[in-house]
PDB file of N, CA and C in Angstrom:
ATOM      1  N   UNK A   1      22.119  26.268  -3.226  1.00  0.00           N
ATOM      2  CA  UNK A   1      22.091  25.822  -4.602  1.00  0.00           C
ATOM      3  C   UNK A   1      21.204  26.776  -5.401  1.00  0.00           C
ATOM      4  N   UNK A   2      21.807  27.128  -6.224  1.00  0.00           N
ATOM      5  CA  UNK A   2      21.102  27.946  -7.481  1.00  0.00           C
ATOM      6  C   UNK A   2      19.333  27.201  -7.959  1.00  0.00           C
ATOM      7  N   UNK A   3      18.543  28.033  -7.922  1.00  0.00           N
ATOM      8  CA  UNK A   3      17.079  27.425  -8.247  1.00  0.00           C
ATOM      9  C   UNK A   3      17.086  26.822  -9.602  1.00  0.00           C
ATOM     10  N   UNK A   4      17.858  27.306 -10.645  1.00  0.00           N
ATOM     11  CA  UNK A   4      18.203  27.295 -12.087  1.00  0.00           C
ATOM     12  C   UNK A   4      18.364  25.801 -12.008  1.00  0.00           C
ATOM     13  N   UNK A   5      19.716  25.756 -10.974  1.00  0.00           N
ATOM     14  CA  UNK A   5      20.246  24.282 -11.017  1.00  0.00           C
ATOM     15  C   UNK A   5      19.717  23.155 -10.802  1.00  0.00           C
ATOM     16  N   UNK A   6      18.765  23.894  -9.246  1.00  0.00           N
ATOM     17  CA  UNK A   6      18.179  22.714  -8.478  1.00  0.00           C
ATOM     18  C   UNK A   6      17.284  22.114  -9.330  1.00  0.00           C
ATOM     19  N   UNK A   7      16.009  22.801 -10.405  1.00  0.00           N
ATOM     20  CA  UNK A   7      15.380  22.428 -11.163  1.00  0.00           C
ATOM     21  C   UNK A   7      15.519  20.922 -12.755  1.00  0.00           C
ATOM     22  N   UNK A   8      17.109  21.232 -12.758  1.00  0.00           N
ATOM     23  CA  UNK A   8      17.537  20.730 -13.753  1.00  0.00           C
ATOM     24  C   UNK A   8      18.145  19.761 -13.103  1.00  0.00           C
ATOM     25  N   UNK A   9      19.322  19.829 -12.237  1.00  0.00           N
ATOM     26  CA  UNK A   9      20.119  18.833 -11.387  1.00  0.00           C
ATOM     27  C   UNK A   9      19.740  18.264 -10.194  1.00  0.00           C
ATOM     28  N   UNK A  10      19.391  18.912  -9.240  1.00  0.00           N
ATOM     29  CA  UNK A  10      18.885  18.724  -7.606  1.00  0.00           C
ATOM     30  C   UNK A  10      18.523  17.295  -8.078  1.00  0.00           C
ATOM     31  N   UNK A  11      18.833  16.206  -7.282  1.00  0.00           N
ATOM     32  CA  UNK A  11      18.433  15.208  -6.628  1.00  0.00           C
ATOM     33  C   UNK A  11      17.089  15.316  -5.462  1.00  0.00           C
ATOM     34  N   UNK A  12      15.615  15.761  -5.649  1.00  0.00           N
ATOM     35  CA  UNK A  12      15.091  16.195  -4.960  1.00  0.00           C
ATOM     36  C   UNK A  12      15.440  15.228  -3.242  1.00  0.00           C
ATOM     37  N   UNK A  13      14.966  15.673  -2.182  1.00  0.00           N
ATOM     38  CA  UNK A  13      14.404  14.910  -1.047  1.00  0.00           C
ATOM     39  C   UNK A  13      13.394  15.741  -0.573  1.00  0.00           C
ATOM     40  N   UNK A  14      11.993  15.118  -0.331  1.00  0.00           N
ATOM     41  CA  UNK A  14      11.038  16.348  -0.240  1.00  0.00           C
ATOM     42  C   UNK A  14      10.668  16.124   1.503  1.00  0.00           C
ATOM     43  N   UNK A  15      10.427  17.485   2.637  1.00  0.00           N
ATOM     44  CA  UNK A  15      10.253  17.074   3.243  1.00  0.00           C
ATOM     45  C   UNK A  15       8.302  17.845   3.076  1.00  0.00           C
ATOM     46  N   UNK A  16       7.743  17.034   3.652  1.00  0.00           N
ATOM     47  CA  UNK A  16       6.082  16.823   3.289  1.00  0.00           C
ATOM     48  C   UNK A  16       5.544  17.223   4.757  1.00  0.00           C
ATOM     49  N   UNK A  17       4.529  18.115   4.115  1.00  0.00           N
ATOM     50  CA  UNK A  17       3.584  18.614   5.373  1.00  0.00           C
ATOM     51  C   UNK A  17       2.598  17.512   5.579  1.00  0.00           C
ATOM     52  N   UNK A  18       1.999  17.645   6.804  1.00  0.00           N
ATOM     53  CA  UNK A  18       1.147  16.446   7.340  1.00  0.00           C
ATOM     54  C   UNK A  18      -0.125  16.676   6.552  1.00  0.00           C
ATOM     55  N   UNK A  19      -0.619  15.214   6.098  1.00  0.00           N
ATOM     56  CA  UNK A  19      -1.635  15.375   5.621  1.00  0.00           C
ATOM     57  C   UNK A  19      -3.084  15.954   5.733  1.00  0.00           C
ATOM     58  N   UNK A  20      -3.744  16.677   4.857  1.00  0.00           N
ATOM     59  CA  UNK A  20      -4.664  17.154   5.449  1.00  0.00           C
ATOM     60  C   UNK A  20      -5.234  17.859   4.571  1.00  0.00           C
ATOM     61  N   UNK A  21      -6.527  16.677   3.782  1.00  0.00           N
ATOM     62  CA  UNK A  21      -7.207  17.137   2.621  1.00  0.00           C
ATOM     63  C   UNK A  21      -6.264  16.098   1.208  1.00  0.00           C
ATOM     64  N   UNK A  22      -6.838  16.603   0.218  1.00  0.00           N
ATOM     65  CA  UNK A  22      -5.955  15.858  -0.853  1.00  0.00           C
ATOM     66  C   UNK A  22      -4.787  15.493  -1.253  1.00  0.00           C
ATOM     67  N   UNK A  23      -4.363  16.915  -0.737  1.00  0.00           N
ATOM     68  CA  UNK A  23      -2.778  17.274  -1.191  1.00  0.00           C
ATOM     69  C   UNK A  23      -2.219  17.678   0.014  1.00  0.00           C
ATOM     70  N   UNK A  24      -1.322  17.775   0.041  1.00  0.00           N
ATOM     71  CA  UNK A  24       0.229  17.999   0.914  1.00  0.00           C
ATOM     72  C   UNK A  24       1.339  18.893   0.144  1.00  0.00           C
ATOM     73  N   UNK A  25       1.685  19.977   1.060  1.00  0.00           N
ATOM     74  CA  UNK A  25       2.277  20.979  -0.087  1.00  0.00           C
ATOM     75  C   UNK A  25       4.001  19.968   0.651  1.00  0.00           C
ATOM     76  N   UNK A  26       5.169  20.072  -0.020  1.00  0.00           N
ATOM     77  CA  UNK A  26       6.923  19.804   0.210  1.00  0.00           C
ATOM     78  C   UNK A  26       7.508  20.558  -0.520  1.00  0.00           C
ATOM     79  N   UNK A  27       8.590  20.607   0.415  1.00  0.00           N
ATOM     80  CA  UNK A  27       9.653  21.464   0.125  1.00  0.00           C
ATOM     81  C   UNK A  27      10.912  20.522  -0.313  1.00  0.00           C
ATOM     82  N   UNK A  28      12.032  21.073  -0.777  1.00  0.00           N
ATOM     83  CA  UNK A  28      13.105  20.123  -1.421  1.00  0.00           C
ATOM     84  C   UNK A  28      14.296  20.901  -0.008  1.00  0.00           C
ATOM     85  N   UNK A  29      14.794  19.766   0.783  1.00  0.00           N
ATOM     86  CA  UNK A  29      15.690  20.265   1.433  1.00  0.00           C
ATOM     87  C   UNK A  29      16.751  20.364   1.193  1.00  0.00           C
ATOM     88  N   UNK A  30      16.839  20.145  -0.229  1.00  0.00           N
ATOM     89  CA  UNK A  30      18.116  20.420  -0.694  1.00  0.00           C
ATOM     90  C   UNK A  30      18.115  21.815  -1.246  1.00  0.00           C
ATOM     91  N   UNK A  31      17.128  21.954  -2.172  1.00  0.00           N
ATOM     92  CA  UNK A  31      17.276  23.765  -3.227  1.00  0.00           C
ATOM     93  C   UNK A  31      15.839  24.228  -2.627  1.00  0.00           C
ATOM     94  N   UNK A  32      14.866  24.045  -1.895  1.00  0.00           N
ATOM     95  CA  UNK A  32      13.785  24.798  -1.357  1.00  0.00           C
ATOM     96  C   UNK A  32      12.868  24.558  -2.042  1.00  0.00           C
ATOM     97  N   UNK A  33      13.042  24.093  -3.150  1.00  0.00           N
ATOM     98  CA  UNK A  33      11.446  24.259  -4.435  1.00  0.00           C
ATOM     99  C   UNK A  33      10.628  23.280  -3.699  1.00  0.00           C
ATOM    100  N   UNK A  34       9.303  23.822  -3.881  1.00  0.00           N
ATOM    101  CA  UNK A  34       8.239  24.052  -3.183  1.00  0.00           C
ATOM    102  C   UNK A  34       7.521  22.765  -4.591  1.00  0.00           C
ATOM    103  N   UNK A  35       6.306  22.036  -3.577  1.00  0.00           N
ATOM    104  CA  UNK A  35       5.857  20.885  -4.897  1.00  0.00           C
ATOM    105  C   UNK A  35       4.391  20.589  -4.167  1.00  0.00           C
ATOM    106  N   UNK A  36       3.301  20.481  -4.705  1.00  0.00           N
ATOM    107  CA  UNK A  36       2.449  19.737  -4.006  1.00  0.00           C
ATOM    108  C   UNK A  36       2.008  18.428  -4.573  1.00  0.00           C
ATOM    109  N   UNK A  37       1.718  17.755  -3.294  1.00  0.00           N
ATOM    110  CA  UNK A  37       1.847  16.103  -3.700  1.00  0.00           C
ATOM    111  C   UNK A  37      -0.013  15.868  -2.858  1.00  0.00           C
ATOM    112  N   UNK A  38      -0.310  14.734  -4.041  1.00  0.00           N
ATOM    113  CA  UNK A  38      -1.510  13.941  -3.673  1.00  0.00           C
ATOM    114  C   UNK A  38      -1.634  13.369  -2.729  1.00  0.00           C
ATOM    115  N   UNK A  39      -2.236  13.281  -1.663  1.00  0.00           N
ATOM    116  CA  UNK A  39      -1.992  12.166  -0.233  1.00  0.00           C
ATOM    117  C   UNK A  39      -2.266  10.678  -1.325  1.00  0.00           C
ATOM    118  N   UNK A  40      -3.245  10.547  -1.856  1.00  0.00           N
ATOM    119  CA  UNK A  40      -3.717   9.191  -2.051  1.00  0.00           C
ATOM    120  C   UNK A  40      -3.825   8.822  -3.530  1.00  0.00           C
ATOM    121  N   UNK A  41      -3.562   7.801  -4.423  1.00  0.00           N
ATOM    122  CA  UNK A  41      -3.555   7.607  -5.524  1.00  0.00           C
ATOM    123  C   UNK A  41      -5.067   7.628  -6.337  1.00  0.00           C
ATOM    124  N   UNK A  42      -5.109   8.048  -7.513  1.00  0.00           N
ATOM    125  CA  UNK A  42      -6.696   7.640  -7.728  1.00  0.00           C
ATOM    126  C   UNK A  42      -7.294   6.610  -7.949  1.00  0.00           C
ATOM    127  N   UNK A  43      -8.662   6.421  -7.555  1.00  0.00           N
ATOM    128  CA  UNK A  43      -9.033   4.980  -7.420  1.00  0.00           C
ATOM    129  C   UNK A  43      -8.741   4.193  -6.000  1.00  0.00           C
ATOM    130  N   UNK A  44      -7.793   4.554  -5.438  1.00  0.00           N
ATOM    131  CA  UNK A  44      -7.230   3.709  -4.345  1.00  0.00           C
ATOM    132  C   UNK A  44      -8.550   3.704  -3.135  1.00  0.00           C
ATOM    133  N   UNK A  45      -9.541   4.827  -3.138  1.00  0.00           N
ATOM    134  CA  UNK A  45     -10.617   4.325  -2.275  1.00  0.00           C
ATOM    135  C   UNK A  45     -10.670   5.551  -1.269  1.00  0.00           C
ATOM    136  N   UNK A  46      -9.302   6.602  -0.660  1.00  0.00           N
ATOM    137  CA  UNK A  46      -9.181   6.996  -0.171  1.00  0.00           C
ATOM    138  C   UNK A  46      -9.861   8.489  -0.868  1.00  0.00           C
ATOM    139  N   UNK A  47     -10.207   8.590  -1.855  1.00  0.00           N
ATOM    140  CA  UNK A  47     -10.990   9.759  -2.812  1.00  0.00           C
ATOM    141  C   UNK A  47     -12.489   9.438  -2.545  1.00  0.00           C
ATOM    142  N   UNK A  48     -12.992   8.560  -3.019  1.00  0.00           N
ATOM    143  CA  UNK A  48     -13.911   8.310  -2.880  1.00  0.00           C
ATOM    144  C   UNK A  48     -15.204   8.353  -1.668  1.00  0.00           C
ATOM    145  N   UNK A  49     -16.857   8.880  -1.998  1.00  0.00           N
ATOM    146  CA  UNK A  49     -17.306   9.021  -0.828  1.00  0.00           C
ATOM    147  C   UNK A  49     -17.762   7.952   0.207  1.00  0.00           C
ATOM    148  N   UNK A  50     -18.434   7.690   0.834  1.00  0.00           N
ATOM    149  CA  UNK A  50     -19.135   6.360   0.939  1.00  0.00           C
ATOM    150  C   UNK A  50     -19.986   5.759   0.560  1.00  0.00           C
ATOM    151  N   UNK A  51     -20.848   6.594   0.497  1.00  0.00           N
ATOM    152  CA  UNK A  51     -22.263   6.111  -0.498  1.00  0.00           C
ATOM    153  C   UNK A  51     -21.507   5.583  -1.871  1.00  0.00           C
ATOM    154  N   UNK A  52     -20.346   5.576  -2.582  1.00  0.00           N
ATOM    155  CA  UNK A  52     -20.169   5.141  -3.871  1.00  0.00           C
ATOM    156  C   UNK A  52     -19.733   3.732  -3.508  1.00  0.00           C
ATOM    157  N   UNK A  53     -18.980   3.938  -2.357  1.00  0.00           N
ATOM    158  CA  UNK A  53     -17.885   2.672  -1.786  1.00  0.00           C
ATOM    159  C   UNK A  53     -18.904   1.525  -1.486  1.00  0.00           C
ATOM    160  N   UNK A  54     -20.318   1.973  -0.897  1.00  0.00           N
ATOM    161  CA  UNK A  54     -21.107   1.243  -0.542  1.00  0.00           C
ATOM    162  C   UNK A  54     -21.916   0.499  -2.296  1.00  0.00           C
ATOM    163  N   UNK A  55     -22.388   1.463  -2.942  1.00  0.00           N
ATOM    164  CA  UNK A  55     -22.969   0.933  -4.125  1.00  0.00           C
ATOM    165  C   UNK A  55     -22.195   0.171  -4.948  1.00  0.00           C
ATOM    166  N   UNK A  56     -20.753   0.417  -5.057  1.00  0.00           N
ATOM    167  CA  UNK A  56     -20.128  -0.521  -5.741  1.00  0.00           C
ATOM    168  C   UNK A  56     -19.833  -1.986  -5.220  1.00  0.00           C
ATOM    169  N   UNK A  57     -19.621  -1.798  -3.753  1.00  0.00           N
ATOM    170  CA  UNK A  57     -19.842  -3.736  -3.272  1.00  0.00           C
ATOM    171  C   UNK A  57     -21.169  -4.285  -3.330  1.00  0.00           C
ATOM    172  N   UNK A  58     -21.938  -3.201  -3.448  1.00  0.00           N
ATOM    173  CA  UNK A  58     -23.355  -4.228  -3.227  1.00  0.00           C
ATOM    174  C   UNK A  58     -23.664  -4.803  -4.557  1.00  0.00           C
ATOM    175  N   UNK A  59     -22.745  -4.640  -5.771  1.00  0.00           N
ATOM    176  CA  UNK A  59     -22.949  -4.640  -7.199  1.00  0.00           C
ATOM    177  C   UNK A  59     -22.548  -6.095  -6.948  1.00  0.00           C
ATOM    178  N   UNK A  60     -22.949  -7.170  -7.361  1.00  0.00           N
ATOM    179  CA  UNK A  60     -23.193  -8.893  -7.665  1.00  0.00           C
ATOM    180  C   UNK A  60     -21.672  -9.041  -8.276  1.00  0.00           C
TER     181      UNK A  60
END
């Protein structure tokens, strides 16, 4: 598939490298384009250090 196309048309399916660190680079196995994706949403806890995780439950 044309990159032109895949960009505009492609139906992506991404296949995703194993996690490791923030991001995760995927590829589209359909047209190849290359994407990097967040492992974890923000806020979700998985960003965060411990010492914050800890000060915020001890908050009343």
């Amino acid at each position: 598939m044309n990159k032109q196309i895949c960009e505009e048309e492609c139906v992506h399916h991404w296949i995703l490298d194993q996690p490791n660190g923030p991001t995760s680079g995927g590829i589209c196995k359909h047209c190849g384009i290359t994407e990097e994706f967040r492992n974890s949403m923000p806020g979700s806890g998985w960003d965060r250090s411990g010492q914050a995780r800890k000060a915020k439950q001890a908050k009343p």
